[in-house]
N, C-alpha and C. Protein backbone atom coordinates (compact mmCIF):
# COMPACT_ATOMS: atom_id res chain seq x y z
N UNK A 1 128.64 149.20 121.02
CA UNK A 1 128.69 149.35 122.46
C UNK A 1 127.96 148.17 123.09
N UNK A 2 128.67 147.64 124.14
CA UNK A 2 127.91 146.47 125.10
C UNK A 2 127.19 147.24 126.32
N UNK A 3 126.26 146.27 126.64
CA UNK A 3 125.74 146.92 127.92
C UNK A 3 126.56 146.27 129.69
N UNK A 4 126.54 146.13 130.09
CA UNK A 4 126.37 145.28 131.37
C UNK A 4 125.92 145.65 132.91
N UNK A 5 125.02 144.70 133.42
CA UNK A 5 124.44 144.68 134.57
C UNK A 5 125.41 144.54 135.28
N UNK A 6 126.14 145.34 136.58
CA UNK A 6 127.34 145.40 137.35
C UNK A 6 126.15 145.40 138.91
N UNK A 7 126.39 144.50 139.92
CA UNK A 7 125.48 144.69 141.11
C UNK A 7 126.68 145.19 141.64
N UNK A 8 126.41 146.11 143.02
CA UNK A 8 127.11 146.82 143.87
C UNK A 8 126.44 145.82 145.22
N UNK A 9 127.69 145.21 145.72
CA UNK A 9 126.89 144.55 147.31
C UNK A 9 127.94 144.46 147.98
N UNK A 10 126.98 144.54 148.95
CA UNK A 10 128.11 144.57 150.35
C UNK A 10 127.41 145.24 152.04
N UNK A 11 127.70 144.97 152.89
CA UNK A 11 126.94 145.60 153.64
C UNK A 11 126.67 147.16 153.86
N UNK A 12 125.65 147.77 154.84
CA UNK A 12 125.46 148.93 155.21
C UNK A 12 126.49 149.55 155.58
N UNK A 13 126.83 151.17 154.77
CA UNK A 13 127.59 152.11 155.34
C UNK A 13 129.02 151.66 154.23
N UNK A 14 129.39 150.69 153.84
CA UNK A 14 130.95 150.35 153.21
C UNK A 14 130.68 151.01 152.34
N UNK A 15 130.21 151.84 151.68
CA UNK A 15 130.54 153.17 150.64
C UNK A 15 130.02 152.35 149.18
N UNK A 16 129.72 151.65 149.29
CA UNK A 16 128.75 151.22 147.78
C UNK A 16 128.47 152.84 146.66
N UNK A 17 127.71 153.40 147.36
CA UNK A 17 126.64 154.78 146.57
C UNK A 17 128.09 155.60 146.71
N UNK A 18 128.99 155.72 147.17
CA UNK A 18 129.82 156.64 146.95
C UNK A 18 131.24 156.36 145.74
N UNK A 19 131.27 154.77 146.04
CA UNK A 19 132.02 154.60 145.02
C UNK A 19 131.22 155.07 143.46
N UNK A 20 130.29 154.40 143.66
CA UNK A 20 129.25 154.29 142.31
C UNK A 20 129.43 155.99 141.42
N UNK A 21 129.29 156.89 142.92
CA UNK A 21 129.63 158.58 142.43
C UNK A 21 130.66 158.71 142.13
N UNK A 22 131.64 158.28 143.07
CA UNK A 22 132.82 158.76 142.18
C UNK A 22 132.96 158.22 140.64
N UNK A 23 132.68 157.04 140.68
CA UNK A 23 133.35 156.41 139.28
C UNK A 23 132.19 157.50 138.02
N UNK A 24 130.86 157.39 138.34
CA UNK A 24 130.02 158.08 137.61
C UNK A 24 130.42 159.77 137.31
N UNK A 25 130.29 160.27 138.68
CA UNK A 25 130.29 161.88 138.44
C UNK A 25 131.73 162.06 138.75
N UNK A 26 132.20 161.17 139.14
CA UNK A 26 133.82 161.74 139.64
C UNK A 26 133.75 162.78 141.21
N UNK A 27 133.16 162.54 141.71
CA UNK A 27 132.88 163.06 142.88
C UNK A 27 132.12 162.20 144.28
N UNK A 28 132.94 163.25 145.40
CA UNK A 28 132.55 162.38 146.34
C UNK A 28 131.47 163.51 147.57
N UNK A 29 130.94 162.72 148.40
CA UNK A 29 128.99 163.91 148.92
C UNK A 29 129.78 163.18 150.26
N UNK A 30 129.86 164.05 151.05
CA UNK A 30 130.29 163.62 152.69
C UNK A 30 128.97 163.08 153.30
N UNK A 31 127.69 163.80 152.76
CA UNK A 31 126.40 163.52 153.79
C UNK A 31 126.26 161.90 152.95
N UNK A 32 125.71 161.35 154.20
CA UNK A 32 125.58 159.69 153.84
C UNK A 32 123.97 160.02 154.12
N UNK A 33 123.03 159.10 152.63
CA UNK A 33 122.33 158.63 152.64
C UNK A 33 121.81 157.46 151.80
N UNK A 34 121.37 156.70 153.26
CA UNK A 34 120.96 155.14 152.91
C UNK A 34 120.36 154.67 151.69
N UNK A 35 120.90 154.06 150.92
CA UNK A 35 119.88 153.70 149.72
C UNK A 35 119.21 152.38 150.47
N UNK A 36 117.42 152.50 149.40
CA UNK A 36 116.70 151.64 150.26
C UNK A 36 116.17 151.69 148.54
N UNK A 37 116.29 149.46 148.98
CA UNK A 37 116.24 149.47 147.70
C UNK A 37 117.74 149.04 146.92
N UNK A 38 117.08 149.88 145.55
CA UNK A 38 117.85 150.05 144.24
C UNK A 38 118.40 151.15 143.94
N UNK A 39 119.32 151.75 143.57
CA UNK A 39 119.43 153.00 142.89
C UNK A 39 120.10 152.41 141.37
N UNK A 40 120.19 152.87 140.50
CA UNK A 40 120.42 152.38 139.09
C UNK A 40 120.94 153.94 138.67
N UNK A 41 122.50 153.77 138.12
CA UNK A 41 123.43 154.48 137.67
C UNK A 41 123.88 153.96 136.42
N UNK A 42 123.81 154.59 135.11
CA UNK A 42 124.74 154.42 134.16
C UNK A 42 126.06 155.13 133.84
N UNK A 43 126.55 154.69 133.16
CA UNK A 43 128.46 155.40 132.95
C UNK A 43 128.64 154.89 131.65
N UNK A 44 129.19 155.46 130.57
CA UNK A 44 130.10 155.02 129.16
C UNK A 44 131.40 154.73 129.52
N UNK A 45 131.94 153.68 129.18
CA UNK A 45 133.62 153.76 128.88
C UNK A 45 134.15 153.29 128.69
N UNK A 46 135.32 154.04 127.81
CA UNK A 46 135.98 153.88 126.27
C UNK A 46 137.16 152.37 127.26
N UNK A 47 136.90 150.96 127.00
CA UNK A 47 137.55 150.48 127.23
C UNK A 47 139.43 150.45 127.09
N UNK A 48 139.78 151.57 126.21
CA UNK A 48 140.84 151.18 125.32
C UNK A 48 141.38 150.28 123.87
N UNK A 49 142.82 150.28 124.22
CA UNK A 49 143.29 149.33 122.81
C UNK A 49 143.47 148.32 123.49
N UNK A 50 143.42 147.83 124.63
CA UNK A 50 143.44 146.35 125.26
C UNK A 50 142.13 145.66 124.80
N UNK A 51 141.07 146.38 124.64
CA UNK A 51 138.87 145.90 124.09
C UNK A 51 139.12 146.22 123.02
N UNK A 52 140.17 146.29 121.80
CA UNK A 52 140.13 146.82 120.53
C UNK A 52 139.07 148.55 120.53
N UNK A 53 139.05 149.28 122.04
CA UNK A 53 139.04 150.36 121.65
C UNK A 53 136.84 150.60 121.73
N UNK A 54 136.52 149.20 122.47
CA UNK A 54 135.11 149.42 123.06
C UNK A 54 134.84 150.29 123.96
N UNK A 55 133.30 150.18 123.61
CA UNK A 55 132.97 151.11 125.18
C UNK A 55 131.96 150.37 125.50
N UNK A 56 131.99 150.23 126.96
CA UNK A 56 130.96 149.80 127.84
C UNK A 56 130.36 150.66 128.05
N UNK A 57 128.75 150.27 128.11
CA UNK A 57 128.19 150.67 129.13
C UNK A 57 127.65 150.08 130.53
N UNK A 58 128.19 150.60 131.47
CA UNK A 58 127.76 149.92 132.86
C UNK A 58 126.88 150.37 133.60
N UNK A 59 125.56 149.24 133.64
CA UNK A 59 124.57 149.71 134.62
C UNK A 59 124.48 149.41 136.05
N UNK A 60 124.80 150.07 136.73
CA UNK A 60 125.16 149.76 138.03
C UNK A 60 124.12 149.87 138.82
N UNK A 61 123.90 148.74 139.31
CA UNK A 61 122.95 148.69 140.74
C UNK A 61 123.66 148.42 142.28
N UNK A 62 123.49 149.96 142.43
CA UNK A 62 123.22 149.77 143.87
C UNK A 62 122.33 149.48 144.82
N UNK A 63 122.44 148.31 145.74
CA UNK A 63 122.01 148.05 146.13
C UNK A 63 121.70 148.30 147.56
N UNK A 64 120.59 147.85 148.31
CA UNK A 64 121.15 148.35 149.84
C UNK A 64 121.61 147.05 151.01
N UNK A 65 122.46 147.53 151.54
CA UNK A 65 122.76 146.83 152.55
C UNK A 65 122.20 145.94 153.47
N UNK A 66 120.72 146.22 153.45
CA UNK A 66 120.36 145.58 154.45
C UNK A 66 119.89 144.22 153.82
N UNK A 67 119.83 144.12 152.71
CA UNK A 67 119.38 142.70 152.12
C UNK A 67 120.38 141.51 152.70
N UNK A 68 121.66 141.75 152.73
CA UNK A 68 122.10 140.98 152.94
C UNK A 68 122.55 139.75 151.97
N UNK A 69 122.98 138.51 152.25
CA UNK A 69 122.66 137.14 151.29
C UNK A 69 121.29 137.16 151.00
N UNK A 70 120.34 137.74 151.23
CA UNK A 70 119.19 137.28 151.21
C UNK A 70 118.77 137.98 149.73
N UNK A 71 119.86 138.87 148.95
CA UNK A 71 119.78 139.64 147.50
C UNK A 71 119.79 138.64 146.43
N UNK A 72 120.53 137.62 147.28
CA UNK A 72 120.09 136.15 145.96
C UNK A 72 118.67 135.67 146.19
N UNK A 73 117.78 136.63 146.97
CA UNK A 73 116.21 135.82 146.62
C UNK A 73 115.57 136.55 145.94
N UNK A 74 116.24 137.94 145.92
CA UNK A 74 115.53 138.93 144.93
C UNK A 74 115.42 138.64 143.71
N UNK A 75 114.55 139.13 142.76
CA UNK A 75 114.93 139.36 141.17
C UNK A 75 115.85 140.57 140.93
N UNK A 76 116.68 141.36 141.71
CA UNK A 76 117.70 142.43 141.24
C UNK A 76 118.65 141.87 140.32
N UNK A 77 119.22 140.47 141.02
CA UNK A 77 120.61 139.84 140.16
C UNK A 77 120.27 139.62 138.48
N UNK A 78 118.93 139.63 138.45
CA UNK A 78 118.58 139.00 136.78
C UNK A 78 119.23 139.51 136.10
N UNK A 79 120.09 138.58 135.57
CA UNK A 79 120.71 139.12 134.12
C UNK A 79 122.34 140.34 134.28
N UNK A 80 122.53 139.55 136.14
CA UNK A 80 123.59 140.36 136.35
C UNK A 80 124.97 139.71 135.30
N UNK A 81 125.73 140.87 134.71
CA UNK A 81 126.89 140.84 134.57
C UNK A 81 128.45 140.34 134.98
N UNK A 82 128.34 141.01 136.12
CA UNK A 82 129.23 140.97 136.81
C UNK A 82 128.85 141.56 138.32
N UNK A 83 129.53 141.50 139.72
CA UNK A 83 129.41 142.10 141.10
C UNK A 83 130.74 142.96 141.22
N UNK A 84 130.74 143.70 142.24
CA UNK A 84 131.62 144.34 142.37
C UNK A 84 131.25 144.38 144.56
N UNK A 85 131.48 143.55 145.03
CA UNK A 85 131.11 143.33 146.66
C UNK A 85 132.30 144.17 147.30
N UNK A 86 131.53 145.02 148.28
CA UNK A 86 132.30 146.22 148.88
C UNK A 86 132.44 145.81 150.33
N UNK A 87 133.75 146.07 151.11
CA UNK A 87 134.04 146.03 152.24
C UNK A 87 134.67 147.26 152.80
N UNK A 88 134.63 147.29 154.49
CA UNK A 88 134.87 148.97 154.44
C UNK A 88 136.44 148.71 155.68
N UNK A 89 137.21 148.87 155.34
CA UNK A 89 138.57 148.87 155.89
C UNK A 89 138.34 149.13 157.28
N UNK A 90 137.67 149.88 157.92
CA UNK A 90 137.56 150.12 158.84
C UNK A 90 136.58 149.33 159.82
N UNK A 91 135.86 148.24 159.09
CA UNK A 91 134.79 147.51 159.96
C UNK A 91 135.57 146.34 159.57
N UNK A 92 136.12 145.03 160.32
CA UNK A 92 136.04 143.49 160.11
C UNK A 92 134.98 142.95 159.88
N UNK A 93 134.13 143.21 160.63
CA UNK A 93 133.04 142.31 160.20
C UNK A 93 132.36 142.29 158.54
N UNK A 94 132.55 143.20 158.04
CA UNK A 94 132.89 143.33 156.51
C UNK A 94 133.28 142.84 155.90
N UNK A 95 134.36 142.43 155.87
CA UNK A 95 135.42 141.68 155.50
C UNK A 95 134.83 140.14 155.09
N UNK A 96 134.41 139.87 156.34
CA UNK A 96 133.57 138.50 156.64
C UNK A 96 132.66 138.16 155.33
N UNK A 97 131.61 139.95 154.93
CA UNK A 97 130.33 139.59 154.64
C UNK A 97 130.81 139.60 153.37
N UNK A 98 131.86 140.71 153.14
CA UNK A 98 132.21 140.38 151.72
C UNK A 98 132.39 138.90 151.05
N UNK A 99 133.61 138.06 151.67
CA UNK A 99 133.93 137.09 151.25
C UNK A 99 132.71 135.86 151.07
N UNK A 100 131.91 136.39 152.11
CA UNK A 100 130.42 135.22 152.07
C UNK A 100 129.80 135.83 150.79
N UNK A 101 129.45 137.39 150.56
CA UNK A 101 129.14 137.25 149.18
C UNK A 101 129.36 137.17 147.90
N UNK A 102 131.03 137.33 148.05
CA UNK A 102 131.25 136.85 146.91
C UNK A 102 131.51 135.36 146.42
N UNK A 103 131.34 134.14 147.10
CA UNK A 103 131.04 133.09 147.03
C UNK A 103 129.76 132.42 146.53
N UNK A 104 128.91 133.51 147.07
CA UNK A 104 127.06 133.07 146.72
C UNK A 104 127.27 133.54 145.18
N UNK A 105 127.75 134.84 145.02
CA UNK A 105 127.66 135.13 143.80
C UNK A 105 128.14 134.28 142.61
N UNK A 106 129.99 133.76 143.18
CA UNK A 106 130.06 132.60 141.92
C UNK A 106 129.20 131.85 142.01
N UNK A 107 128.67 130.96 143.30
CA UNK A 107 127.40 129.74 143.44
C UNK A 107 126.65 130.61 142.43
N UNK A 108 125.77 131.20 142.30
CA UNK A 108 124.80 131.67 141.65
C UNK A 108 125.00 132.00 139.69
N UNK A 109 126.40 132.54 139.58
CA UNK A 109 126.50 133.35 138.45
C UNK A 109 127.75 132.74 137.81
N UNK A 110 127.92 130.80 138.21
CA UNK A 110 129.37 130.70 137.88
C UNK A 110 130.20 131.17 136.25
N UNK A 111 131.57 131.82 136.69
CA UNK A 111 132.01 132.34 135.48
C UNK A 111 131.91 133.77 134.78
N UNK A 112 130.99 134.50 136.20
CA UNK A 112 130.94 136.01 135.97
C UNK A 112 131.98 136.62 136.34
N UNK A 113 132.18 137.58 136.50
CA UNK A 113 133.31 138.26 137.05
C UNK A 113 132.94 138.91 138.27
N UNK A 114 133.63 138.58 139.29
CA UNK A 114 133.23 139.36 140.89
C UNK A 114 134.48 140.14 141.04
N UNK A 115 133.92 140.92 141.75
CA UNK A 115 135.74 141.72 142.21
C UNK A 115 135.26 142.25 144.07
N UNK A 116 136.41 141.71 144.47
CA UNK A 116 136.25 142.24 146.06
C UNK A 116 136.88 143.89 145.78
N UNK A 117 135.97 144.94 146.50
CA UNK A 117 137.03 146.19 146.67
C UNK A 117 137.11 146.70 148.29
N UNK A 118 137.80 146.58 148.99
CA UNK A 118 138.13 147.05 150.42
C UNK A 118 138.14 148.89 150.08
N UNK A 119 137.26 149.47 150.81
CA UNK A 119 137.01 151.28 150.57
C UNK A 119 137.45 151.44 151.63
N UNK A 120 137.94 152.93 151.98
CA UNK A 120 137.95 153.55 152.82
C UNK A 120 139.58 153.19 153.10
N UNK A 121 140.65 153.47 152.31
CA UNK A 121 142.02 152.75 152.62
C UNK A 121 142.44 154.47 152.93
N UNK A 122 141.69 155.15 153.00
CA UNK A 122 142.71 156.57 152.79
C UNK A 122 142.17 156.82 154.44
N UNK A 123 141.40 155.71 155.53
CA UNK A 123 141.14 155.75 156.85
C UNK A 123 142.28 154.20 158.07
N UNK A 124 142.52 153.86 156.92
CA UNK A 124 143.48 152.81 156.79
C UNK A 124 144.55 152.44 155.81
N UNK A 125 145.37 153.50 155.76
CA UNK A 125 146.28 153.28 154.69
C UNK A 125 146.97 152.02 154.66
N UNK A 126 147.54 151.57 155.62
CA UNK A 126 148.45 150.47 155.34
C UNK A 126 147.81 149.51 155.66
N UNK A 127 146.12 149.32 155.08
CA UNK A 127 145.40 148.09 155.50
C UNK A 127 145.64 147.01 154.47
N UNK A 128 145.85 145.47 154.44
CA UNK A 128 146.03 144.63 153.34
C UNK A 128 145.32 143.56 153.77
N UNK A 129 144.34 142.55 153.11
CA UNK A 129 143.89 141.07 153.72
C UNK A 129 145.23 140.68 153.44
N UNK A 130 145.17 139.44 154.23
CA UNK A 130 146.01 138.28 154.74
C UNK A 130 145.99 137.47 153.09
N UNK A 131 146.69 136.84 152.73
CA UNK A 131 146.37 135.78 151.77
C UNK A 131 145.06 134.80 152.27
N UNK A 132 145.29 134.19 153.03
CA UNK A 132 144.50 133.26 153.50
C UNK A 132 142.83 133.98 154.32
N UNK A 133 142.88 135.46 153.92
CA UNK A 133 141.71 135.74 154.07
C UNK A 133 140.89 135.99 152.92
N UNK A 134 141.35 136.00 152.00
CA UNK A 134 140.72 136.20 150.58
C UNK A 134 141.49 134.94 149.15
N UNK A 135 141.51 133.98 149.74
CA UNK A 135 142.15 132.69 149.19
C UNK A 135 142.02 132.98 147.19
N UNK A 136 140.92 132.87 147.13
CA UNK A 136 140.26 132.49 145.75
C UNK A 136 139.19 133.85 145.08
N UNK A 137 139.50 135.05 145.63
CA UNK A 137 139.30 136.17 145.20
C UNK A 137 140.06 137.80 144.75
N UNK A 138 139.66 138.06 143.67
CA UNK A 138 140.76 139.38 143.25
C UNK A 138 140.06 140.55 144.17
N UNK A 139 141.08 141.01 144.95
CA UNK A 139 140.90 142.45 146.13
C UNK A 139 141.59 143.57 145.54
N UNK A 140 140.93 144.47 145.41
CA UNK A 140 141.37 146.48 145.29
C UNK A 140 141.36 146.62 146.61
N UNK A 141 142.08 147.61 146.74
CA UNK A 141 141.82 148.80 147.64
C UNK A 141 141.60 150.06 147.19
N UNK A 142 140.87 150.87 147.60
CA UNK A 142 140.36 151.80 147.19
C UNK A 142 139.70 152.89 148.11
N UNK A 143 139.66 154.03 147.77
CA UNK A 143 138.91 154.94 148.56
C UNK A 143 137.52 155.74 147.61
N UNK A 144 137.05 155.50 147.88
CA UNK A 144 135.59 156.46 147.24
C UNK A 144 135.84 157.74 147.52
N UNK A 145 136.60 158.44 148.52
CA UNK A 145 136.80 159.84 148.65
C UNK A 145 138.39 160.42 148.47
N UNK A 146 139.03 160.05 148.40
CA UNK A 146 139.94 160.21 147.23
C UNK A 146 140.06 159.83 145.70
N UNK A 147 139.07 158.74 145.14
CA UNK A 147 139.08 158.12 144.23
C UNK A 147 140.01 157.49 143.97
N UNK A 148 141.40 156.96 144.81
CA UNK A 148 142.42 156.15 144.73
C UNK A 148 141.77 154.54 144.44
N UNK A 149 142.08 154.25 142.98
CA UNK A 149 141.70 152.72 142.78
C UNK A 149 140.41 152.49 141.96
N UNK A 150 139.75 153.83 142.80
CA UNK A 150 138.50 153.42 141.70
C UNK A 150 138.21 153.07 140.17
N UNK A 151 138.75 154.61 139.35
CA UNK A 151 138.46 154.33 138.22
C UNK A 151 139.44 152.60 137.51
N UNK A 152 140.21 152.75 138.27
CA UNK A 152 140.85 151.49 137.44
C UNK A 152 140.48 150.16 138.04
N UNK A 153 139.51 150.06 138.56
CA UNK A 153 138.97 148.93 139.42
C UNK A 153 137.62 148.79 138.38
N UNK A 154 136.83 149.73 138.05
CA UNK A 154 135.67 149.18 136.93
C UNK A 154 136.48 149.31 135.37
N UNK A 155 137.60 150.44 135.29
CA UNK A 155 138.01 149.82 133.81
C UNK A 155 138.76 148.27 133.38
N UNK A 156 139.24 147.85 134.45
CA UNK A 156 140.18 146.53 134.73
C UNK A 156 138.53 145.49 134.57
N UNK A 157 137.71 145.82 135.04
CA UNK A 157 136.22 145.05 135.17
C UNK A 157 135.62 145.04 134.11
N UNK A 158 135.87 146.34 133.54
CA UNK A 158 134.92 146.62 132.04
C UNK A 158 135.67 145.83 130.76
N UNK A 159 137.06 145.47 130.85
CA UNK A 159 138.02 144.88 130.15
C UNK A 159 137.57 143.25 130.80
N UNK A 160 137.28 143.09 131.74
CA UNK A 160 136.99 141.41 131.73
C UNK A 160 135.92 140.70 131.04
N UNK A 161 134.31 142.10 131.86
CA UNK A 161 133.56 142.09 130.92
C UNK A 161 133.23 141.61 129.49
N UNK A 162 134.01 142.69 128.60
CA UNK A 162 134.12 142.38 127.72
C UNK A 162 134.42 141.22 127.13
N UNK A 163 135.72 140.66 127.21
CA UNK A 163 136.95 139.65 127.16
C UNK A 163 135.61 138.80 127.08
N UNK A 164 135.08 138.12 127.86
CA UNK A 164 133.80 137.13 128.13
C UNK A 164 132.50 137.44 127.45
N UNK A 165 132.23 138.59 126.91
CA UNK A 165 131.17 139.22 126.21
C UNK A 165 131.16 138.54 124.50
């Protein structure tokens, strides 16, 4: 079994801690509360016969929102894995912060694996970026409260993972 450090970023409120539940417990908590800080989640899983049949383990840090770019001054990223930067379909300005962090992150971690995921599509179903708004990044859509996208958004991750492991 491999391990990997997975950061959760993205701004306040885009469903970070809820994706993190669903993919973990498979469940989704309507009451929103702020993580401040870190929260640190683990998960097993069986990559498949595409990983010759590995399992990851993914330690997921969630992070909180309010850091901002300013999470590349922290020591949280040490020894990150991979990102997984969350945007919330329903805010633009999101959109924005995503794409700014997932840029710092290659600057910082070139050759990791980042993945943009747009949440909240089951409040915006027929939401899609533009090409030219996400040029040079891989985008999900996904809902944390349906779980549409999720699980196959960290197994597709846990398979890159690996691949590079």
């Amino acid at each position: 079994m491999i391990s990997a450090k997975v950061m959760l970023l993205g701004d306040i409120g885009v469903g970070k801690s809820s994706l993190a539940r669903r993919f973990v417990f498979d469940r989704f908590e309507s009451d929103y509360k702020t993580t401040i800080g870190v929260d640190v989640l683990t998960h097993d899983v069986a990559l498949g016969p595409e990983a010759e049949n590995a399992t990851l383990r993914f330690v997921l840090w969630d992070t909180d929102g309010d850091f901002g770019v300013r999470i590349f001054e922290t020591v949280y990223l040490a020894g990150a894995s991979a990102a997984i930067v969350v945007a919330d379909a329903t805010r633009p300005a999101t959109l924005v912060k995503m794409a700014g962090l997932v840029a710092r992150f290659e600057e910082r971690f070139p050759g990791r694996p980042v993945c943009g995921i747009v949440n909240k599509i089951d409040l915006v179903p027929e939401f899609r970026l533009a090409g030219e708004a996400a040029p040079h990044m891989d985008v999900v859509y996904a809902s944390a409260k349906t779980g549409q996208g999720v699980e196959e958004m960290f197994l597709a991750l846990g398979r890159t993972i690996w691949r590079r492991s």
